[in-house]
Protein backbone atom coordinates (compact mmCIF):
# COMPACT_ATOMS: atom_id res chain seq x y z
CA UNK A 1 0.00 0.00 0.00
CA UNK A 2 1.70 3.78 -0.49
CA UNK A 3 2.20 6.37 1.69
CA UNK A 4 -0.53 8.22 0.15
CA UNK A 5 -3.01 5.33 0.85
CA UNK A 6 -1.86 5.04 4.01
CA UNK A 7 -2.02 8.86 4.93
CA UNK A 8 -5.63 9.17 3.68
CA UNK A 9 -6.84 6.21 5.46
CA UNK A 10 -5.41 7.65 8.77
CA UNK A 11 -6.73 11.21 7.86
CA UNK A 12 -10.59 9.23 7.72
CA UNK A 13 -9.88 7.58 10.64
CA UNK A 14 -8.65 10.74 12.52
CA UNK A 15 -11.88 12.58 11.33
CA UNK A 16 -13.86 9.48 12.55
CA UNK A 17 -12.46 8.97 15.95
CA UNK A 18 -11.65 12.87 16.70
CA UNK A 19 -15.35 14.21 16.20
CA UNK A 20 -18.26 14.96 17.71
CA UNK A 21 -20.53 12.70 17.63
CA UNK A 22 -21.34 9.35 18.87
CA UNK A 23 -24.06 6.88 18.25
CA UNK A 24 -24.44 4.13 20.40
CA UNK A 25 -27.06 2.30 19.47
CA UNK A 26 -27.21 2.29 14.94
CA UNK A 27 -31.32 2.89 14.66
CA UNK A 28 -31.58 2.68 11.24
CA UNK A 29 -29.16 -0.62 11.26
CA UNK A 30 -31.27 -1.89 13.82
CA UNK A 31 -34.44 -1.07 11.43
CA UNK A 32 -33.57 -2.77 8.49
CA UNK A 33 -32.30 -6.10 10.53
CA UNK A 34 -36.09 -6.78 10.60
CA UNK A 35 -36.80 -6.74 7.18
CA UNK A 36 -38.11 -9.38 5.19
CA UNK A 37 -35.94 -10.38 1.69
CA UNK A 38 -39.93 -9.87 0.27
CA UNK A 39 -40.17 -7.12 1.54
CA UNK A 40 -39.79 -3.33 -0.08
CA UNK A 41 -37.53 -0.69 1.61
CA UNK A 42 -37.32 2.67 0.25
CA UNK A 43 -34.61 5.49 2.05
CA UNK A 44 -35.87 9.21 1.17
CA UNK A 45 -32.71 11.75 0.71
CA UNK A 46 -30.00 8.86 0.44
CA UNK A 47 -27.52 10.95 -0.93
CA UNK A 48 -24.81 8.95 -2.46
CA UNK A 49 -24.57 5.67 -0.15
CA UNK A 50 -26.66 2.25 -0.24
CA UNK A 51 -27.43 0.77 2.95
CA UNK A 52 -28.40 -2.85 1.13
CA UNK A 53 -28.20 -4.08 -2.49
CA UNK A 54 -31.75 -4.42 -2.70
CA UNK A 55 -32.52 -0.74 -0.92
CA UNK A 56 -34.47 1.96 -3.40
CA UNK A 57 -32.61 4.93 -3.11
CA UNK A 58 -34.47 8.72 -3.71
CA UNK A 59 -32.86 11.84 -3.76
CA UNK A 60 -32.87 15.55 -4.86
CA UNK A 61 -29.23 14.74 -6.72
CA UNK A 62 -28.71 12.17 -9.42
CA UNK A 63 -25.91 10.52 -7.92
CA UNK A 64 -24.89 7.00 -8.95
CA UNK A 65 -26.69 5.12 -6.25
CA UNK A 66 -30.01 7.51 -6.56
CA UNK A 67 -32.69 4.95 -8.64
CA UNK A 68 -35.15 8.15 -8.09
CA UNK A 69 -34.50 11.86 -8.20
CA UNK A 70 -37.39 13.41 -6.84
CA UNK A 71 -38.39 15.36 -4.49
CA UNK A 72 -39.16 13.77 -0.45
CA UNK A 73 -42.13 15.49 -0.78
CA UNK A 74 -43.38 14.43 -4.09
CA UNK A 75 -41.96 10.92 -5.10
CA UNK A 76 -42.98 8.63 -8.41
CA UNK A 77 -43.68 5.79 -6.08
CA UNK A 78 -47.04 3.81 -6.10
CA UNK A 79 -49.71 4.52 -3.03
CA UNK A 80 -49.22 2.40 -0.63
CA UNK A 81 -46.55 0.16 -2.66
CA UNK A 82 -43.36 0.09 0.78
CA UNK A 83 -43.29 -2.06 3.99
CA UNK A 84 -40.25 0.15 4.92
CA UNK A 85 -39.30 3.82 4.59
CA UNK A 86 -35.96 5.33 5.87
CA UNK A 87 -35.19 8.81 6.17
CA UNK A 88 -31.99 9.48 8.04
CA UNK A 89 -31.62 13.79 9.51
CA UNK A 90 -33.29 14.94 6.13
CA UNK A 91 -36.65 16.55 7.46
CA UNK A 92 -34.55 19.59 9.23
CA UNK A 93 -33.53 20.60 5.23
CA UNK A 94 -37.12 20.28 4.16
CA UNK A 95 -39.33 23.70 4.91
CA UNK A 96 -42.29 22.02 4.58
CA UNK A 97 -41.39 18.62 6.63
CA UNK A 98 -44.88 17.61 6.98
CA UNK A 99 -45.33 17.02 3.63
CA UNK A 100 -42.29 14.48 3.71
CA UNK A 101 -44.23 12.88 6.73
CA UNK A 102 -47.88 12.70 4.43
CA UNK A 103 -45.86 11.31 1.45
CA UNK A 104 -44.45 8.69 3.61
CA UNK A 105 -47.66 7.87 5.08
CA UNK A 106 -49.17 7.94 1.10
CA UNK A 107 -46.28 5.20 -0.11
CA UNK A 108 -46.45 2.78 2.98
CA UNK A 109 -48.56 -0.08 3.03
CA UNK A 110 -51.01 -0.49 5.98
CA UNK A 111 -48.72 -1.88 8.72
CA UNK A 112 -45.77 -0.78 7.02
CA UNK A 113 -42.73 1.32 9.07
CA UNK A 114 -40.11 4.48 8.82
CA UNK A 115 -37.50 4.95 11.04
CA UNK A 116 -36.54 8.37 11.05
CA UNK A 117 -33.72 10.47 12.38
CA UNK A 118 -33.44 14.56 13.03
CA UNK A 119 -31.40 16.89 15.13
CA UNK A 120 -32.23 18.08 18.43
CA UNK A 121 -29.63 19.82 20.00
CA UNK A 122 -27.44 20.19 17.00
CA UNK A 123 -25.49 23.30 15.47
CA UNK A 124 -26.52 24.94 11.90
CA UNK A 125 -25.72 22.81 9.33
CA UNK A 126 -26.90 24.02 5.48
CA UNK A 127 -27.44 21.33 2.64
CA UNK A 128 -28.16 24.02 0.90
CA UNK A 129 -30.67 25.01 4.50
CA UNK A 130 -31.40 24.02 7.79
CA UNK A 131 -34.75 24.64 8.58
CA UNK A 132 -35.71 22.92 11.63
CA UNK A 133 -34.70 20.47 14.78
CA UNK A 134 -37.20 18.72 16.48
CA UNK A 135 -38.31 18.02 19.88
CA UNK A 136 -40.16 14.47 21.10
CA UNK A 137 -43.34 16.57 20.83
CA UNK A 138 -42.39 17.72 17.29
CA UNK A 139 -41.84 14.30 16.10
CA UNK A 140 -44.94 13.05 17.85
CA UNK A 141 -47.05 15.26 15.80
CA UNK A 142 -45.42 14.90 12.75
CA UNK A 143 -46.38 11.33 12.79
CA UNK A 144 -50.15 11.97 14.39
CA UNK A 145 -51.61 10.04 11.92
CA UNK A 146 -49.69 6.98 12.24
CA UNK A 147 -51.37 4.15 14.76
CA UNK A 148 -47.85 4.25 16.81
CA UNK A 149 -44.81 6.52 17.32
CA UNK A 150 -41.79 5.59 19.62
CA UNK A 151 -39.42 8.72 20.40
CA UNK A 152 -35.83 7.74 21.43
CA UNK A 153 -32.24 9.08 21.74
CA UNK A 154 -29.98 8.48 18.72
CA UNK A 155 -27.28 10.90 19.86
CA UNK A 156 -27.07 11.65 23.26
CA UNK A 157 -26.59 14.82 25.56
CA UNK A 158 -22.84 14.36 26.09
CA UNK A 159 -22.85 14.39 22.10
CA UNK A 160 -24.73 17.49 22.29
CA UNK A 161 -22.40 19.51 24.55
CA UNK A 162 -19.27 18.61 22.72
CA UNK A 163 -20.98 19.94 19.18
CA UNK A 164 -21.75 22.86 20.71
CA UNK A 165 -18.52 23.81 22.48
CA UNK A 166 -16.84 22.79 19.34
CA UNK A 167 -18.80 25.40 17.06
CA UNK A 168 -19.00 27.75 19.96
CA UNK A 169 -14.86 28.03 19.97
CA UNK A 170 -14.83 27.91 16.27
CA UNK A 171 -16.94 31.20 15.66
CA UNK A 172 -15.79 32.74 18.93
CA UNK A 173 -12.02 32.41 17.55
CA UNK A 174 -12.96 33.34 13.39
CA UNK A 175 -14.91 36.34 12.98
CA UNK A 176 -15.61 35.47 9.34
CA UNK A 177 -12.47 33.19 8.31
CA UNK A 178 -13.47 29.74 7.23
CA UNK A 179 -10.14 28.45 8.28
CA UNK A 180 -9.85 29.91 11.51
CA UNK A 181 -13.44 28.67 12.04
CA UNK A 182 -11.90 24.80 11.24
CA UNK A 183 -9.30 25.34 13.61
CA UNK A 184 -11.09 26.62 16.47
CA UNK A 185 -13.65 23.27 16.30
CA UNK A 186 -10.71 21.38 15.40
CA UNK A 187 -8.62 22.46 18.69
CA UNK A 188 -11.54 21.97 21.00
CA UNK A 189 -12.62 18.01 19.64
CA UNK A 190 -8.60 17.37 20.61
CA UNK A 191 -9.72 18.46 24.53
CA UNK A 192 -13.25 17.17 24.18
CA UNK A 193 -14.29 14.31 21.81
CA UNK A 194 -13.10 11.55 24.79
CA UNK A 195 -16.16 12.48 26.70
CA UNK A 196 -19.20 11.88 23.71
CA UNK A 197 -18.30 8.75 24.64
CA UNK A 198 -20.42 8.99 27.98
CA UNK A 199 -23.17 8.73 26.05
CA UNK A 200 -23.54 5.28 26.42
CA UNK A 201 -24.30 5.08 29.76
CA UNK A 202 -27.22 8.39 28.92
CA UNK A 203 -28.85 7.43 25.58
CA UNK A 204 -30.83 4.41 27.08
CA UNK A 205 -31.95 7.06 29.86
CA UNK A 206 -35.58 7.59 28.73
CA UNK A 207 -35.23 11.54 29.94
CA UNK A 208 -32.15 11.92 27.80
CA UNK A 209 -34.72 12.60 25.19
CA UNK A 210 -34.84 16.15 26.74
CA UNK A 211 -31.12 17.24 25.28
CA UNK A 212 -30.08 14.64 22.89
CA UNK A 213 -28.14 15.87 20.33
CA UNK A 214 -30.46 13.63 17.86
CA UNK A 215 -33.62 12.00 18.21
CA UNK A 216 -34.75 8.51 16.50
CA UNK A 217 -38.60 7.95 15.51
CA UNK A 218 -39.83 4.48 14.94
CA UNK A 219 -43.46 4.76 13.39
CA UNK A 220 -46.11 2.00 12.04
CA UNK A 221 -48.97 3.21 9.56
């Protein structure tokens, strides 16, 4: 293997390890380990990745593992055509998420699932907006018209305070300089990324809910 090989895989595993987030339990991992191989699973704003071969991926971008561009609020899928429907920290980039939630409801058979995933407590992040986070209440009535909605911790408090310490030092220390901004986060994860780690004794706290940096909600049509 060369040195440059070598150097970027240690770079990714650098940016992996020295971050700011932590997820102990994989929600969406968990999710699709009870599908059936019959079974249909569609993931709404997949971006670029496939979480299984047989997965139907829709996006706003036609990138090579996007089957659909479309859309999340308006997809060319058949009414009530999925068992399974995935959307993984896409509603806060949506303005209008409650139309993602009625489209998911449209596309899923009766019975049928999403697992979905949003920020909390979580910093600004644009792709190209951020609209929203949401609260356990805010998720609740998203999904009102569902017959069941569980509300859990994906990312946890400790998860939480590190992200926002780390963007607090990086605009405290840039003014407007992008670099300085990277360096400031950067610096602070060195003193602080150890302790997202606690995060796996809080996440399975039902009240940790109240903080969590991200929120997980399981819902059945």
């Amino acid at each position: 293997m060369s040195n440059a090989n070598l150097t970027a895989r240690a770079y990714n595993l650098g940016r992996k390890v020295i971050s700011s987030e932590y997820m102990p339990r994989d929600h969406v991992r968990e999710f699709l380990r009870d599908v059936k191989p019959d079974e249909i699973v569609v993931e709404l704003g997949s971006g670029n990745r496939r979480l299984t071969p047989e997965i139907i991926n829709v996006d706003l971008f036609p990138f090579a593992n996007v089957d659909f561009v479309a859309e999340a609020e308006r997809t060319p899928i058949r009414s009530e055509s999925v068992d399974h429907v995935v959307v993984d920290t896409i509603l806060e980039h949506v303005p209008e998420p409650h139309k993602v939630v009625d489209e998911i409801f449209r596309i899923l058979r009766p019975g049928g699932r999403v697992v979905c995933l949003v920020p909390f407590i979580f910093p600004y992040h644009a792709y190209p907006r951020h609209y929203f986070n949401m609260s356990r209440d805010g998720l609740e009535f998203l999904f009102r018209r569902f017959s069941r909605c569980t509300v859990e911790t994906n990312m946890g408090p400790t998860t939480a305070l590190v992200n926002l310490a780390a963007e607090y030092a990086g605009i405290a220390l840039s003014e407007n300089n992008r670099v300085l901004y990277s360096i400031g986060k950067g610096v602070t994860l060195m003193f602080l990324f150890v302790f997202k780690y606690l995060d796996a004794l809080w996440a399975r706290v039902p009240r940790s809910v109240n903080i969590a940096s991200t929120l997980c909600a399981t819902a059945e049509k």
